[in-house]
N, C-alpha and C. Protein backbone atom coordinates (compact mmCIF):
# COMPACT_ATOMS: atom_id res chain seq x y z
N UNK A 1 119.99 85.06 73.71
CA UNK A 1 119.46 84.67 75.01
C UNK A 1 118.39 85.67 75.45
N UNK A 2 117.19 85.34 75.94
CA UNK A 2 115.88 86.21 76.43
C UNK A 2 116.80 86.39 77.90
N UNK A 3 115.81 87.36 78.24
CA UNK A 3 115.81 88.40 79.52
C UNK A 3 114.77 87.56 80.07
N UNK A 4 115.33 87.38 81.14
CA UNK A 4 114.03 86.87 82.20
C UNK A 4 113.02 88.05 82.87
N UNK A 5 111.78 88.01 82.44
CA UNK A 5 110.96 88.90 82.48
C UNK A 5 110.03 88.73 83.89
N UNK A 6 110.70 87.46 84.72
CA UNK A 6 110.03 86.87 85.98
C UNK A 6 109.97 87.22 87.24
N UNK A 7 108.61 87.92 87.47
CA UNK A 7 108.26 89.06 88.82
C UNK A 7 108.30 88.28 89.65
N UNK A 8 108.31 88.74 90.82
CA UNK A 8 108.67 88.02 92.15
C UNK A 8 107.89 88.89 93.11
N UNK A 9 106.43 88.45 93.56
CA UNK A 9 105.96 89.40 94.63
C UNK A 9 105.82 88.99 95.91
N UNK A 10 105.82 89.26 97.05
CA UNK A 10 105.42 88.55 98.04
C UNK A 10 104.15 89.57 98.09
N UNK A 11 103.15 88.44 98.94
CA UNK A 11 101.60 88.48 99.13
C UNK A 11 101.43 88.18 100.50
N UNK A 12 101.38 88.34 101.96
CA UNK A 12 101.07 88.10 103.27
C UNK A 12 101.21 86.78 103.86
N UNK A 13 102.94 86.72 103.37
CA UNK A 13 103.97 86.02 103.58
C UNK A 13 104.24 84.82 102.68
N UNK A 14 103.09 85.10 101.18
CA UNK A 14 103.13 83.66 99.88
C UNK A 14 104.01 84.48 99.18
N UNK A 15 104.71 83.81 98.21
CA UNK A 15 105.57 84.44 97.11
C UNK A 15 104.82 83.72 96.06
N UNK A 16 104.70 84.60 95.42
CA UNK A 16 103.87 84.84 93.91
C UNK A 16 104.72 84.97 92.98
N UNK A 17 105.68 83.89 92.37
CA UNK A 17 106.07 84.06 90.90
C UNK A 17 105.50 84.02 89.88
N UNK A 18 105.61 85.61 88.63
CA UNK A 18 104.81 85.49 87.56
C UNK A 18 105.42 85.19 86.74
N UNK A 19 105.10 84.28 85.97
CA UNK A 19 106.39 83.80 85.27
C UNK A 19 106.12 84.51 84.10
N UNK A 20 107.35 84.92 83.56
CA UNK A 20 107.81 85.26 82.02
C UNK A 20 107.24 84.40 80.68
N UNK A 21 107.41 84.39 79.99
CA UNK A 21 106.43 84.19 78.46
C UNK A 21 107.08 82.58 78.49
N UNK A 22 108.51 82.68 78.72
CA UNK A 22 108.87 81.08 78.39
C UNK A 22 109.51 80.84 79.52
N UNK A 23 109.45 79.40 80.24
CA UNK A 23 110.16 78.68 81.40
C UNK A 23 110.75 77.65 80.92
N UNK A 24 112.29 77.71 80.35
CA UNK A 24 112.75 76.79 79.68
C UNK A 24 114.60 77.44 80.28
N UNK A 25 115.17 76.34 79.60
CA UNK A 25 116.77 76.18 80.03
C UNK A 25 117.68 77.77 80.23
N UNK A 26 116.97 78.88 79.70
CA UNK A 26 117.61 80.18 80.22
C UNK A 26 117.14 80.83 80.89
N UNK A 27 116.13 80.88 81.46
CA UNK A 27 115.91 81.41 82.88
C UNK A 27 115.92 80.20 83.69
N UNK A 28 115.04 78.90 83.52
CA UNK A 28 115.16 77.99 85.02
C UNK A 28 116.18 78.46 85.83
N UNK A 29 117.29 78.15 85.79
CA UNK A 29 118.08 77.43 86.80
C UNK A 29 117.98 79.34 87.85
N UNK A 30 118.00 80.48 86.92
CA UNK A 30 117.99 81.82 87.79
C UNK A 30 116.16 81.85 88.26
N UNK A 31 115.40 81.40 87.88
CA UNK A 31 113.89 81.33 88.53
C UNK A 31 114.13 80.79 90.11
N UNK A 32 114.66 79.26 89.74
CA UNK A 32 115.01 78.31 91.36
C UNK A 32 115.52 79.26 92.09
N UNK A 33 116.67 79.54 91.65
CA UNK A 33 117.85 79.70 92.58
C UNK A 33 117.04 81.13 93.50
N UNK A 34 116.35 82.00 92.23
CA UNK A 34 115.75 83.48 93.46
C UNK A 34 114.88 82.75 93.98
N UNK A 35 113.99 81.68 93.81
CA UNK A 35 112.79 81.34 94.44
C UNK A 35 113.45 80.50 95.55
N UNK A 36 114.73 79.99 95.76
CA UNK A 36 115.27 79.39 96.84
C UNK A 36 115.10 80.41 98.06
N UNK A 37 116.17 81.48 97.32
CA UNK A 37 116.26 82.65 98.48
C UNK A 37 115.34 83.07 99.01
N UNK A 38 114.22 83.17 98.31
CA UNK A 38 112.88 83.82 98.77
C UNK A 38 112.74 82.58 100.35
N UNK A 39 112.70 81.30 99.95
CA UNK A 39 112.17 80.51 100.74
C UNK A 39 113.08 80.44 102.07
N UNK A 40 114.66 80.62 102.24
CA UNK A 40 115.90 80.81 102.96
C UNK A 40 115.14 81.91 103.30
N UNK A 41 115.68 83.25 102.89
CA UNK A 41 115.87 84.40 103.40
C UNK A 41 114.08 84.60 104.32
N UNK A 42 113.14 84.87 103.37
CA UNK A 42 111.51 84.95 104.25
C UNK A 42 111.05 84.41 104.56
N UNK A 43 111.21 82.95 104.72
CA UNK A 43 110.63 82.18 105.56
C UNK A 43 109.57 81.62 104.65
N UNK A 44 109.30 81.88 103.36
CA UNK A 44 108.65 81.36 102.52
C UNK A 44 107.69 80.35 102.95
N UNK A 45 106.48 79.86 103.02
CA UNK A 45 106.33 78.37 103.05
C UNK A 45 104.99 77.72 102.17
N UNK A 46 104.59 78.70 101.46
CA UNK A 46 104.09 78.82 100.15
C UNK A 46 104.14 79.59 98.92
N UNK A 47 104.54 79.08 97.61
CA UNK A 47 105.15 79.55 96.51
C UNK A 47 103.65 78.78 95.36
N UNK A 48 103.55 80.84 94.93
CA UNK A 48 102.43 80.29 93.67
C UNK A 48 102.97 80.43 92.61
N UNK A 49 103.10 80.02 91.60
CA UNK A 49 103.60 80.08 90.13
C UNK A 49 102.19 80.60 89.53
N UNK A 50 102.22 81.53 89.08
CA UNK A 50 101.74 82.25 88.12
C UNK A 50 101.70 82.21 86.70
N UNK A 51 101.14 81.35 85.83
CA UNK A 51 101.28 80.70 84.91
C UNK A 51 100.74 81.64 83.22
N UNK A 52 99.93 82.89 83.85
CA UNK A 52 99.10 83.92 83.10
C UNK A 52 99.93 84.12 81.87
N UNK A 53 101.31 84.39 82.12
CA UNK A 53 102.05 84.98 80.72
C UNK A 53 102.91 84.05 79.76
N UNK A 54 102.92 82.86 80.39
CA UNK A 54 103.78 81.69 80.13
C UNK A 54 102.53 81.17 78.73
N UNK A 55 103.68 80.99 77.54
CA UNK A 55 102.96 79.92 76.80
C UNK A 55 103.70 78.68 76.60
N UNK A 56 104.90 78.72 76.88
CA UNK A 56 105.66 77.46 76.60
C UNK A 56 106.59 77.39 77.67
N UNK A 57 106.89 76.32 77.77
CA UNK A 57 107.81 75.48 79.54
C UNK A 57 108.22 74.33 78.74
N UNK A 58 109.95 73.96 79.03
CA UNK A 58 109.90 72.71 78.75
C UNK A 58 110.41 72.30 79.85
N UNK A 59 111.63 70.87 79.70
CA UNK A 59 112.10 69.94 81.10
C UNK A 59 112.78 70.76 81.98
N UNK A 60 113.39 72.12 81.61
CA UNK A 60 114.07 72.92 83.09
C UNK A 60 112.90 72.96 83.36
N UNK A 61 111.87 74.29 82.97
CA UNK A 61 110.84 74.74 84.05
C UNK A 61 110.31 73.18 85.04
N UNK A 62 110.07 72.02 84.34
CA UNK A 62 109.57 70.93 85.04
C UNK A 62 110.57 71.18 86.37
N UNK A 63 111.77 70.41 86.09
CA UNK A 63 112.72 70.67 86.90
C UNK A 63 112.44 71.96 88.17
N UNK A 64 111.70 73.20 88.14
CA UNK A 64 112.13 74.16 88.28
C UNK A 64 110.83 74.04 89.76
N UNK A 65 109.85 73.29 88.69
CA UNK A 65 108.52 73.12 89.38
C UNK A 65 109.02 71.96 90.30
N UNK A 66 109.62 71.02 90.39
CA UNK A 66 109.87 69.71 90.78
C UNK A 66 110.87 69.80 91.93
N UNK A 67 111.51 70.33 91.39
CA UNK A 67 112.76 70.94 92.63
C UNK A 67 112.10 72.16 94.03
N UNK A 68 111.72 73.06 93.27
CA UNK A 68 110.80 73.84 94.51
C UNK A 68 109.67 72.90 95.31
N UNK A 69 109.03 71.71 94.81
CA UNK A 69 107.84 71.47 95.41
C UNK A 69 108.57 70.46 96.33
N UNK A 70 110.11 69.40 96.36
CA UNK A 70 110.74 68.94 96.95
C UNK A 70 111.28 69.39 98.03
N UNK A 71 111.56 70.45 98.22
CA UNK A 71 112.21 71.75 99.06
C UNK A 71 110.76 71.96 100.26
N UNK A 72 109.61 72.59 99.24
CA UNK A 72 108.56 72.34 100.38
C UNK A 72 108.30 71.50 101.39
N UNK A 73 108.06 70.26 100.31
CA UNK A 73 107.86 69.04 101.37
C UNK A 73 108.52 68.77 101.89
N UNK A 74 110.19 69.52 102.09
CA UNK A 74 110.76 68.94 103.07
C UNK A 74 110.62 70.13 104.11
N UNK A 75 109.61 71.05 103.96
CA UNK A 75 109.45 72.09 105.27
C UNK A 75 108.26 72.18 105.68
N UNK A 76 107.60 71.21 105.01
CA UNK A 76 106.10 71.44 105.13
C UNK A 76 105.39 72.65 104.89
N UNK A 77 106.30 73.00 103.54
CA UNK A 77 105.39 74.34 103.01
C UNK A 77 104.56 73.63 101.85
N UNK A 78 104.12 74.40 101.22
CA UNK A 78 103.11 73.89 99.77
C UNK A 78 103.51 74.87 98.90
N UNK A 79 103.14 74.14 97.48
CA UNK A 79 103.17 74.63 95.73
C UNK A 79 102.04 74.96 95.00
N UNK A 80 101.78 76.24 95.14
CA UNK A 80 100.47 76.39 94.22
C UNK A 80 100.98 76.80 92.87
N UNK A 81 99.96 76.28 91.61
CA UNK A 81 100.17 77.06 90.29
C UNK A 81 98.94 77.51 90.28
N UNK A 82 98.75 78.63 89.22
CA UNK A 82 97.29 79.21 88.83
C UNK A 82 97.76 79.57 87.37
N UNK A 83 96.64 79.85 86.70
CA UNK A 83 96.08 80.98 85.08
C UNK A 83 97.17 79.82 84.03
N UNK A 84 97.01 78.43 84.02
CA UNK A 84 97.40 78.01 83.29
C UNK A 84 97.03 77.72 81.71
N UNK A 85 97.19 78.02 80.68
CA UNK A 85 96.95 78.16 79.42
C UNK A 85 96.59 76.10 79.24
N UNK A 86 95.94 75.96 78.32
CA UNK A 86 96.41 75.05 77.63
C UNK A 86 97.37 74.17 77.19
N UNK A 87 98.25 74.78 76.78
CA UNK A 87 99.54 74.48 76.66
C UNK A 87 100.30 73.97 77.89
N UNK A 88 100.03 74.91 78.66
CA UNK A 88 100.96 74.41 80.17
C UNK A 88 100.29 73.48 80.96
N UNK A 89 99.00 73.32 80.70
CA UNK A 89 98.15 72.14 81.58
C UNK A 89 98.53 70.85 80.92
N UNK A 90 98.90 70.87 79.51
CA UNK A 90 99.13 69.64 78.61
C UNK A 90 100.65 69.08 79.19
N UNK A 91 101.07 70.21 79.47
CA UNK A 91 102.92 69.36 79.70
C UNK A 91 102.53 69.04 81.40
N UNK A 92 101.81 69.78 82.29
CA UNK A 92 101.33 69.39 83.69
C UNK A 92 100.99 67.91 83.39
N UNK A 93 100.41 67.70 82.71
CA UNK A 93 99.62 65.98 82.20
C UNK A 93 100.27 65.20 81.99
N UNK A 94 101.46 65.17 80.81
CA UNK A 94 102.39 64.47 80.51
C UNK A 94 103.21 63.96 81.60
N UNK A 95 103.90 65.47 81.91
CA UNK A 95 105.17 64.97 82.79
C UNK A 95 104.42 64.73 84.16
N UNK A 96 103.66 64.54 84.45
CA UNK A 96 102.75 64.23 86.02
C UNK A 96 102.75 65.04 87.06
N UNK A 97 103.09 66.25 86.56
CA UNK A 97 103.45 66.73 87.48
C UNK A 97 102.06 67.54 88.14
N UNK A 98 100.95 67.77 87.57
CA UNK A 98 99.57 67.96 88.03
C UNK A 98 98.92 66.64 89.35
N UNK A 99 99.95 65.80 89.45
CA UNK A 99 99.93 64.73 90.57
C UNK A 99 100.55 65.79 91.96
N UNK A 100 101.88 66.67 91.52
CA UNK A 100 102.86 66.74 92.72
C UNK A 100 101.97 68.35 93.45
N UNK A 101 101.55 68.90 92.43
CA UNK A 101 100.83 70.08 92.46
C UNK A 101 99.47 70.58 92.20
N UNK A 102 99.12 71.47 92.90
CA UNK A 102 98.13 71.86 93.45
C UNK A 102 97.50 72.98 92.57
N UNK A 103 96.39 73.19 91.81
CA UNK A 103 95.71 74.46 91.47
C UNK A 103 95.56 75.08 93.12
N UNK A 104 95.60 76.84 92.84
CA UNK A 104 95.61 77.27 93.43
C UNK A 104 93.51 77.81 93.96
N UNK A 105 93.25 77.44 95.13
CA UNK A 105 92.15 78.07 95.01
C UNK A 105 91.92 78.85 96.42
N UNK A 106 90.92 79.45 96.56
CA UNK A 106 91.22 80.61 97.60
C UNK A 106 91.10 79.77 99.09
N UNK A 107 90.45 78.53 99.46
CA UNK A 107 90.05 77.60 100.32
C UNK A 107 91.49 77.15 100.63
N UNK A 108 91.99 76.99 99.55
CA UNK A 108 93.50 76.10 100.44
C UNK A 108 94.79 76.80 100.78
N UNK A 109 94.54 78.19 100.54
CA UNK A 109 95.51 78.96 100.77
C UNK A 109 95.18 79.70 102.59
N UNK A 110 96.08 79.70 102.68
CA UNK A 110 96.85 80.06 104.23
C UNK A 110 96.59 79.41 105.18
């Protein structure tokens, strides 16, 4: 089993997850669950996924992405991703989820 290598920063009140090399069935469900708290405990009401170190994601991370951006919309916060590889823009395509979410750009933030 990998070590989840997944930073967690807050940025002037955004939480910035960087995600670890892989977002798949052994970290998801511990990614959500801290990125819940973040959103409970600080008041969270925008979460960027950080996509820079990630080369592979399968259906948890979807899940992981799908479940946080549900949570938003029900607070009227928003989901940014950024520094997505290839790879991760291709499964964004597939699973649709480049429909539910937002590239991050400096205009739509705060």
């Amino acid at each position: 089993m990998q070590q989840d290598e997944t930073m967690y920063i807050m940025e002037d009140g955004i939480l910035v997850v960087n995600l670890a090399k892989e977002l798949d069935h052994h970290n998801a469900m511990g990614i959500g669950k801290r990125v819940d708290s973040y959103i409970i405990r600080e008041g969270v009401r925008q979460v960027i996924f950080d996509f820079s170190r990630t080369g592979f994601m399968d259906s948890s991370g979807i899940g992981v992405i799908m479940g946080r951006q549900k949570i938003m919309e029900s607070i009227r916060g928003k989901i940014y991703v950024r520094n997505m590889g290839k790879e991760i823009q291709r499964i964004f395509l597939i699973s649709g989820l480049h429909k539910l979410v937002e590239k991050e750009t400096e205009s739509e933030m705060k």
